[in-house]
Protein backbone atom coordinates (compact mmCIF):
# COMPACT_ATOMS: atom_id res chain seq x y z
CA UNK A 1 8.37 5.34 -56.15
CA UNK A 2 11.56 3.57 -55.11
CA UNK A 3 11.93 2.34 -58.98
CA UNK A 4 12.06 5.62 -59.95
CA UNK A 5 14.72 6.93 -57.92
CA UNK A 6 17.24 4.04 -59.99
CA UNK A 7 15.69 5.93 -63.22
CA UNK A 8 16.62 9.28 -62.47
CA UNK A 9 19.70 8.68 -60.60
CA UNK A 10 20.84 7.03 -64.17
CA UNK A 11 19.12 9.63 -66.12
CA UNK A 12 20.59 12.40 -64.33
CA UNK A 13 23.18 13.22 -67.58
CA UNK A 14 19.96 13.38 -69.93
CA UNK A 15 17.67 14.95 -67.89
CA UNK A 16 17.81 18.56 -67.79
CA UNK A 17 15.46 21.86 -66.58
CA UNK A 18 15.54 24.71 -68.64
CA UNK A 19 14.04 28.13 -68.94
CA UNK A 20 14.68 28.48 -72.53
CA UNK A 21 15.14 26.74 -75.83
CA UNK A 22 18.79 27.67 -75.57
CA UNK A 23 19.78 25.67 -72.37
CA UNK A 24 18.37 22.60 -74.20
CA UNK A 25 20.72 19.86 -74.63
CA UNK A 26 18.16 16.38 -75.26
CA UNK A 27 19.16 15.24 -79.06
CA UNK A 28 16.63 16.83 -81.54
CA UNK A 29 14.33 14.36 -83.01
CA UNK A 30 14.23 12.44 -80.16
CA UNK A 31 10.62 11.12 -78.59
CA UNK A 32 11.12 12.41 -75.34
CA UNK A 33 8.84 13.26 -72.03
CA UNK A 34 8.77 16.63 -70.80
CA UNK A 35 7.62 18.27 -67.72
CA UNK A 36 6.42 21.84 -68.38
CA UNK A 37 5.43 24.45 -65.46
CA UNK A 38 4.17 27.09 -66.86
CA UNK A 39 5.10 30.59 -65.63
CA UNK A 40 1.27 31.24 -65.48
CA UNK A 41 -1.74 29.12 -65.13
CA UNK A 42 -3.78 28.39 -68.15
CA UNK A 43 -7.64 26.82 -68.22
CA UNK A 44 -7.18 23.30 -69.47
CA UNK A 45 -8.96 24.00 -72.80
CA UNK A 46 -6.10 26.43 -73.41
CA UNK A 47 -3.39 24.18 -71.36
CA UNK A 48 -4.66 21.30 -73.93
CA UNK A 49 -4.52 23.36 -76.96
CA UNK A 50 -1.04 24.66 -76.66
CA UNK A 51 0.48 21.21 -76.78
CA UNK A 52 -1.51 20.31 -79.51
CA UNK A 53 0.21 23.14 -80.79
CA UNK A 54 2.95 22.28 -80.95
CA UNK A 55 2.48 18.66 -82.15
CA UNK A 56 2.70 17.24 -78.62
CA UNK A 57 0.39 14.74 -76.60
CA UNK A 58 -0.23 15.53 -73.02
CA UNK A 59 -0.13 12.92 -71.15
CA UNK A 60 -1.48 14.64 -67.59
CA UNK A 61 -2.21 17.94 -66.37
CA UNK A 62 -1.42 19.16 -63.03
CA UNK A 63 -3.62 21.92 -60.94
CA UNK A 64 -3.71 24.05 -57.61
CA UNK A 65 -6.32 24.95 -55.24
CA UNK A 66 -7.28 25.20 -52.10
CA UNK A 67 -9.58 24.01 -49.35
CA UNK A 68 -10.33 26.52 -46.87
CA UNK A 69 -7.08 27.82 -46.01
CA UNK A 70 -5.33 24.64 -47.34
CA UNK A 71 -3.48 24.77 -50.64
CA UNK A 72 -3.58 21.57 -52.53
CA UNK A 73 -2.11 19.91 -55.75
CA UNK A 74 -3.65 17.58 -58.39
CA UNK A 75 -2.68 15.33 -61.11
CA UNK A 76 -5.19 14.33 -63.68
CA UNK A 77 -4.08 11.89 -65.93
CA UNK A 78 -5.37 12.39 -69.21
CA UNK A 79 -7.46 8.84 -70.49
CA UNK A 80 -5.75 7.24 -74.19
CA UNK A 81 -9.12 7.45 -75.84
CA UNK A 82 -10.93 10.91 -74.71
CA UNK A 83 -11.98 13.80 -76.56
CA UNK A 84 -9.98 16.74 -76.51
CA UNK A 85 -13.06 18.70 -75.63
CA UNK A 86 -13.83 16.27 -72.92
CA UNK A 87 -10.96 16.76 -71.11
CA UNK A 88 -12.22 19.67 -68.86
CA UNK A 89 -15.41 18.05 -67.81
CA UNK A 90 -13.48 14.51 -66.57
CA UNK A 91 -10.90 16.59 -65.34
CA UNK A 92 -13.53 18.54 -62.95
CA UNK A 93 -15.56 15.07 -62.70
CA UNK A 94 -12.60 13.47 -61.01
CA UNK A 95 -11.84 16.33 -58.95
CA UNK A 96 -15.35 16.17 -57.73
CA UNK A 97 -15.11 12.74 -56.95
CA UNK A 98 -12.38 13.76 -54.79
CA UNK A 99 -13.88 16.29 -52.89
CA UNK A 100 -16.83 13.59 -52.25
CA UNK A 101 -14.51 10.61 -50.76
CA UNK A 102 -12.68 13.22 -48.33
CA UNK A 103 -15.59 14.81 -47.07
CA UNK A 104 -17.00 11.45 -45.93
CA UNK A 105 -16.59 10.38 -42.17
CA UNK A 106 -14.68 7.52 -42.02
CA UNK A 107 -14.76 4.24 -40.02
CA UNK A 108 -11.03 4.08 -39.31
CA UNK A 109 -9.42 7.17 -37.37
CA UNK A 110 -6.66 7.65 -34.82
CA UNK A 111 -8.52 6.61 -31.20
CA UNK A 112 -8.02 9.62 -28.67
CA UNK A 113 -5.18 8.09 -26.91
CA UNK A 114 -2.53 8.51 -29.92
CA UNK A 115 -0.71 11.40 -30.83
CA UNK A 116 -2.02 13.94 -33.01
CA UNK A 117 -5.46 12.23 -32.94
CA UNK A 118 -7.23 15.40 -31.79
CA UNK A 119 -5.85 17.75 -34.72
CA UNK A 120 -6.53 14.88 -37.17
CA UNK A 121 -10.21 14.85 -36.66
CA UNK A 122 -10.35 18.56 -36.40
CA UNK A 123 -8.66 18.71 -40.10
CA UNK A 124 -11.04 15.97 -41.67
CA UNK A 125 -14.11 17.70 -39.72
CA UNK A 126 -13.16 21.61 -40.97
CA UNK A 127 -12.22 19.97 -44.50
CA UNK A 128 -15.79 18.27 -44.78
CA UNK A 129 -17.04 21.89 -43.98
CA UNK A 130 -15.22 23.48 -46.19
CA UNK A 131 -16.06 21.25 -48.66
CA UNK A 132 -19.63 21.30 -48.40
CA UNK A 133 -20.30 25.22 -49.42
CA UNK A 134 -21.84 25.69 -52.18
CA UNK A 135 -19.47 28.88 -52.27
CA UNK A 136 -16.76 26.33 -52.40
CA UNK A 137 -18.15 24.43 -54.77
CA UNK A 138 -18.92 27.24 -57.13
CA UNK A 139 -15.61 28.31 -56.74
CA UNK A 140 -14.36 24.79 -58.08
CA UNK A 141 -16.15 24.86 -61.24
CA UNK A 142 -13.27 26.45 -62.62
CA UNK A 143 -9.74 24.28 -63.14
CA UNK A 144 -5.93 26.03 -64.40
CA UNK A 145 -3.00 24.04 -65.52
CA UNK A 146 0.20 25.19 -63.80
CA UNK A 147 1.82 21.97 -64.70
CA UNK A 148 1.82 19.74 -68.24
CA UNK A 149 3.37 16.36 -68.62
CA UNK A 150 3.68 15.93 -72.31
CA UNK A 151 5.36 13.37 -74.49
CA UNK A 152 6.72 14.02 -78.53
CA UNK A 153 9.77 14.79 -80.86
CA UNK A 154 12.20 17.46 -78.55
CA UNK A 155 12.34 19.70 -81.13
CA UNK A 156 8.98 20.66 -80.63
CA UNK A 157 9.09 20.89 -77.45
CA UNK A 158 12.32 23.02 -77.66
CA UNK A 159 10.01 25.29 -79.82
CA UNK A 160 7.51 25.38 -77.00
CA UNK A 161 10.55 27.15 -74.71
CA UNK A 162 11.39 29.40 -77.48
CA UNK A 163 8.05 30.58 -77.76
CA UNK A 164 7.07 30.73 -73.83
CA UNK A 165 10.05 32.04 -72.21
CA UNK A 166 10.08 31.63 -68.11
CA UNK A 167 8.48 27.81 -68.42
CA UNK A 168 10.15 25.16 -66.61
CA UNK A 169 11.24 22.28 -68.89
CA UNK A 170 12.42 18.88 -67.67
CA UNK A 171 13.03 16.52 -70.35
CA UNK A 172 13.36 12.41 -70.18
CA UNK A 173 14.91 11.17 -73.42
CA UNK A 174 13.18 7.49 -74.20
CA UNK A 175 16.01 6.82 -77.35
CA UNK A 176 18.63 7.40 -74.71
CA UNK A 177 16.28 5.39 -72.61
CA UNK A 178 15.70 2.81 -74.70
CA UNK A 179 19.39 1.69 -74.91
CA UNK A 180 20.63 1.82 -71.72
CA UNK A 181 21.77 -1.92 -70.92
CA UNK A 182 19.68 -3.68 -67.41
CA UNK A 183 22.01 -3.03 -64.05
CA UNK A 184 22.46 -5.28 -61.74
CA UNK A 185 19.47 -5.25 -59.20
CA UNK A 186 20.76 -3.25 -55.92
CA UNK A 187 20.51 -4.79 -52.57
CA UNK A 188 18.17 -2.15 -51.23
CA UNK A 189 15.47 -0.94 -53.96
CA UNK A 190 14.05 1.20 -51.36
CA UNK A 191 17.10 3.37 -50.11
CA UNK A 192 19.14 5.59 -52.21
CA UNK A 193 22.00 7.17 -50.73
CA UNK A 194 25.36 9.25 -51.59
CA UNK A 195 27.85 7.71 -50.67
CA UNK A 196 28.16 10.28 -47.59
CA UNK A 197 24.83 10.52 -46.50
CA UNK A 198 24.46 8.27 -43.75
CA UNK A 199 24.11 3.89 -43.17
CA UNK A 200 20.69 2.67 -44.74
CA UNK A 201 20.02 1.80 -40.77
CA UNK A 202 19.76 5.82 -39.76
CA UNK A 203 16.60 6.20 -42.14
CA UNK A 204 14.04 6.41 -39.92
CA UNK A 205 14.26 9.76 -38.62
CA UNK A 206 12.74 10.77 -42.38
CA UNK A 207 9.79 8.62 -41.20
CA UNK A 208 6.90 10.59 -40.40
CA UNK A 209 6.21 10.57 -36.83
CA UNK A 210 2.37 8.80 -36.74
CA UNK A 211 0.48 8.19 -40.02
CA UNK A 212 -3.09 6.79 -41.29
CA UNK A 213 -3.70 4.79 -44.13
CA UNK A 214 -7.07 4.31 -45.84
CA UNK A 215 -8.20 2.53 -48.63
CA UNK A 216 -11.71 2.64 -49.53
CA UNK A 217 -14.40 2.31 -52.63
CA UNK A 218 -14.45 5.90 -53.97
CA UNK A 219 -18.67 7.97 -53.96
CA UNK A 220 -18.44 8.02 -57.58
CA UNK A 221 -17.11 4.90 -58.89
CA UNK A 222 -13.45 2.79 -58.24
CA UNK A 223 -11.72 2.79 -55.42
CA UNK A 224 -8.65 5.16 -53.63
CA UNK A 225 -5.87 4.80 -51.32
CA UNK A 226 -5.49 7.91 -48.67
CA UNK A 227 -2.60 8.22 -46.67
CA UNK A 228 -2.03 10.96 -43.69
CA UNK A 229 1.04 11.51 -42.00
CA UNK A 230 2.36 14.20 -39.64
CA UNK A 231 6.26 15.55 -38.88
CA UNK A 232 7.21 17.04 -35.67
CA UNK A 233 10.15 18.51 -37.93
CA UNK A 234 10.78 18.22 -41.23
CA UNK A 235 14.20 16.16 -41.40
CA UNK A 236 15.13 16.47 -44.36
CA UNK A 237 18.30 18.98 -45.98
CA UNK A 238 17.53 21.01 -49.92
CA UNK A 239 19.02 18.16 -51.65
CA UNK A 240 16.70 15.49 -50.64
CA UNK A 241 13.38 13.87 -51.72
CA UNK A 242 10.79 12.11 -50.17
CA UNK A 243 7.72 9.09 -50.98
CA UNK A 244 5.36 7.90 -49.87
CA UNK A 245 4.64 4.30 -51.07
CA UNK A 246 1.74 2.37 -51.25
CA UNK A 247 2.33 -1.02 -52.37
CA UNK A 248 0.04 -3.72 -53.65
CA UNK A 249 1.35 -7.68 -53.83
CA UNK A 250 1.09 -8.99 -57.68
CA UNK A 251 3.40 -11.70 -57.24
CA UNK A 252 1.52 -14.55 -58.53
CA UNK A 253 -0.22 -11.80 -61.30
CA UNK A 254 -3.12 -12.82 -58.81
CA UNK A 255 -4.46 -9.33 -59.19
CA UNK A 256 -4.51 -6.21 -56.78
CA UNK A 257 -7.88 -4.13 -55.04
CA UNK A 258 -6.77 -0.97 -57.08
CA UNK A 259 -6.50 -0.91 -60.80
CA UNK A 260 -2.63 -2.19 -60.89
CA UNK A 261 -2.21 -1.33 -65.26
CA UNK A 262 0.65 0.77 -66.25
CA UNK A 263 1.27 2.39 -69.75
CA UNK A 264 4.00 0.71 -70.66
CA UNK A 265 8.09 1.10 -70.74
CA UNK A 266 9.29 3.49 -71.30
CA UNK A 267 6.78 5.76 -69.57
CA UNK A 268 5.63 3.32 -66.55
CA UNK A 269 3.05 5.76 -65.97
CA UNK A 270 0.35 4.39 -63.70
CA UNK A 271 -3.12 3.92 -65.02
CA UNK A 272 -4.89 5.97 -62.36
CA UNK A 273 -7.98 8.65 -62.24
CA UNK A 274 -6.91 11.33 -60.28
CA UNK A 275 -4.53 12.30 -57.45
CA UNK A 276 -3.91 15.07 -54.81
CA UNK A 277 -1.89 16.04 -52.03
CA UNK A 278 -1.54 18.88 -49.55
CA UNK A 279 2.00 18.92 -49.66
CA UNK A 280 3.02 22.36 -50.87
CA UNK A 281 4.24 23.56 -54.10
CA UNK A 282 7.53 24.70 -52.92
CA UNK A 283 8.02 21.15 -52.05
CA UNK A 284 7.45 20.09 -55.59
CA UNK A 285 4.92 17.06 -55.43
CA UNK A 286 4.94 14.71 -58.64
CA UNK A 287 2.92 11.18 -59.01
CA UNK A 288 5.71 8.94 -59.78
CA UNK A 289 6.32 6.35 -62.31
CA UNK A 290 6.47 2.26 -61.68
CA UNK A 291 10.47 1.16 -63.09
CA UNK A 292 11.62 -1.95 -62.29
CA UNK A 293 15.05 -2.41 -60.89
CA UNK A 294 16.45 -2.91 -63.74
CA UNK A 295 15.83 0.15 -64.81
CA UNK A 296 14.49 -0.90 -68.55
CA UNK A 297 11.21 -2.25 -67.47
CA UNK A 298 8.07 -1.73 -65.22
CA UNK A 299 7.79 -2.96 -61.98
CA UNK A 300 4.28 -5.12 -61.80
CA UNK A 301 5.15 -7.48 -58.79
CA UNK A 302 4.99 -4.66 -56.01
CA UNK A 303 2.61 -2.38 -57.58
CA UNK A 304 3.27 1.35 -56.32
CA UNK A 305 0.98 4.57 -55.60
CA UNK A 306 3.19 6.90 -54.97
CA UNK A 307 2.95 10.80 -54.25
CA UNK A 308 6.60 12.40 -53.64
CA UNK A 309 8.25 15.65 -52.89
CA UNK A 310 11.24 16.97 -55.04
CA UNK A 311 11.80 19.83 -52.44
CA UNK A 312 11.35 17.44 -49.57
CA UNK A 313 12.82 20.41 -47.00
CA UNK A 314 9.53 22.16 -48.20
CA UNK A 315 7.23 19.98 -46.36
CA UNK A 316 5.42 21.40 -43.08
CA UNK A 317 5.88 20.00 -39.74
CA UNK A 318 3.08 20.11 -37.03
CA UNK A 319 0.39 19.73 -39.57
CA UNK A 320 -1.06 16.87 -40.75
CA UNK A 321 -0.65 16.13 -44.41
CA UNK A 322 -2.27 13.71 -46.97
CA UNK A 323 -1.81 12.21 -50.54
CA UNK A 324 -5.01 10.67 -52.17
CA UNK A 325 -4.71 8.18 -55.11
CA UNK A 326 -8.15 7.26 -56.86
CA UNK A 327 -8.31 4.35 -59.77
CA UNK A 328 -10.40 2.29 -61.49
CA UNK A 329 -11.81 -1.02 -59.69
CA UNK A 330 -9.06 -3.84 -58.97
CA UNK A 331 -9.58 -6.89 -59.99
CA UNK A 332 -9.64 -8.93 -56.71
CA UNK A 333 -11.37 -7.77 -53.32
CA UNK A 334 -8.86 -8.60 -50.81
CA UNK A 335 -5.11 -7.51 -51.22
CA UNK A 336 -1.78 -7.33 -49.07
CA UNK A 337 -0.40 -4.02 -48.92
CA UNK A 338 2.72 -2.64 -47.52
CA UNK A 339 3.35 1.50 -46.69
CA UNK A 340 7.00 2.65 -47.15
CA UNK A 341 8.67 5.98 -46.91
CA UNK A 342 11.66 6.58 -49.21
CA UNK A 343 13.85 9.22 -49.80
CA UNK A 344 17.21 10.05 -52.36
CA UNK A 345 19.43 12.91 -52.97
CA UNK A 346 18.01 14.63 -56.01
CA UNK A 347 16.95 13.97 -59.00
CA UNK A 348 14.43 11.75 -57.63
CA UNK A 349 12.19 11.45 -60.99
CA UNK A 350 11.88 11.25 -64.28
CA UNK A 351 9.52 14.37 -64.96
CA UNK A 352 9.35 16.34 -62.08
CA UNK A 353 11.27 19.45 -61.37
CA UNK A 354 14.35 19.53 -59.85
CA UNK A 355 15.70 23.35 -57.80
């Protein structure tokens, strides 16, 4: 999310990736919010037991699979109040869920006369296929953790790299956090450049060249945003990131058509079900975090859904590509929206890995 691109860029001194212990540099003692990639997949029981552990809450796990030949990733956010051995059976309920809402013909598609329309409904038709075995669905039953977003004191979670050696660790520090002083609000929240990397006016040659955006009541309960989009060629260079935004208007705190909570500064974390994307795993996908401008704060007037890419050279052209965002109901059913696509030099988050 735009937000978080402020976040990191002032974070970038505190946040670090590490393979080991020893390359740790976060203040032990500190509450902090760590990204873990783990050098091998783990079944969530086992995912969920290792950061208890080590005295450490997860906050959401992250998965890989694939659909036919189509590798995806998810982000399952773990609910406040949920029983540890519940965990697995929401995780796979939500995936479900998702599986359900993409496999459903939908009443808004591309007409034949724009670009790309023809592959588009060839994808959604061979996904709903795919979808629909019950080898496929077999398959599914079974969900590993590649990815943990946990929250604690650093020192444990410098113990956790001592004793797992070839994990990823990314660590956000909320005391340093917690006293950085509010900057002034920039003129562009949307755009962050280097100082070298082109006028604000150039940007839309990261634009995807035709895109889709649904948003629809979910088969099982809530409601999701969808959003395709499709590159000729993949403009970006290795340092840059890209997101996709979906914005909801909360101006008036009128409410918004998808559940618009967050957890709170200093994690900003939005209060959603379940989220995928096709984007690859080279590329580095994260679900971003909702911080306000001034950087000590969560944004709640534009609320953002956002899916980005670390890696965003990583991305695929001449496919068509999709994130999926599922929630809880709104509480209003009408909403103005707004789609943008954003992109910074790196780090562009809080949590997610940087190359």
């Amino acid at each position: 999310m735009r937000k978080a691109v402020c976040f990191s860029l002032l974070l970038s001194i505190i946040l670090v990736s590490i393979t080991s212990a020893a390359a740790q540099t976060v203040q032990p003692g500190n509450t902090a919010i760590a990204s873990i990639t783990l050098n091998q997949p783990l079944p969530v029981q086992e995912a969920v037991r290792l950061a208890k552990k080590y005295e450490l809450t997860a906050l959401m796990l992250e998965g890989d699979f694939t659909i036919g030949s189509r590798k995806l990733h998810d982000f399952y956010i773990i609910p406040s109040r949920i029983d540890i051995k519940a965990i697995e059976s929401d995780y796979l309920k939500q995936r479900m869920a998702f599986f359900a809402d993409i496999s459903m013909s939908l009443d808004k598609a591309l007409n034949s006369s724009e670009k790309h329309s023809a592959e588009l409904q060839n994808m959604m038709e061979n996904q709903a296929k795919a979808i629909n075995s019950s080898a496929f669905q077999e398959k599914n039953q079974l969900i590993t953790i590649s990815k943990l977003i946990l929250r604690g004191d650093s020192s444990n979670i410098n113990r956790f790299g001592v004793d797992r050696p070839g994990t990823v660790i990314a660590i956000a520090d909320e005391n340093s956090l917690s006293k950085t002083d509010p900057q002034k609000k920039q003129e562009s929240n949307d755009i962050v450049q280097p100082a070298n990397s082109g006028s604000i006016s150039d940007d839309s040659r990261w634009n995807p060249e035709v895109g889709v955006s649904y948003v629809y009541p979910s088969q099982n309960g809530g409601r999701y945003t969808y959003q395709w989009m499709w590159w000729n060629e993949i403009p970006f260079s290795s340092d840059q990131t890209y997101e996709h935004d979906y914005f909801l208007y909360n101006y008036d705190n009128d409410g918004t058509y998808l559940n618009g909570d967050d957890t709170g500064y200093p994690g900003c974390f939005p209060v959603i079900e379940y989220a995928a994307t096709t984007w690859p795993a080279e590329s580095k996908p994260y679900l971003d975090t909702r911080f306000a401008a001034n950087y000590v704060s969560c944004e709640r007037d534009e609320v953002a859904y956002t899916i980005g890419a670390a890696q965003a050279d990583k991305l695929t052209a001449n496919t068509w590509h999709y994130t999926y965002i599922h929630t809880t109901d709104g509480n209003v059913d009408n909403d103005f929206t707004t789609i943008q696509k954003i992109r910074a030099t790196q780090p562009a988050c809080g949590t997610c890995e940087q190359a």
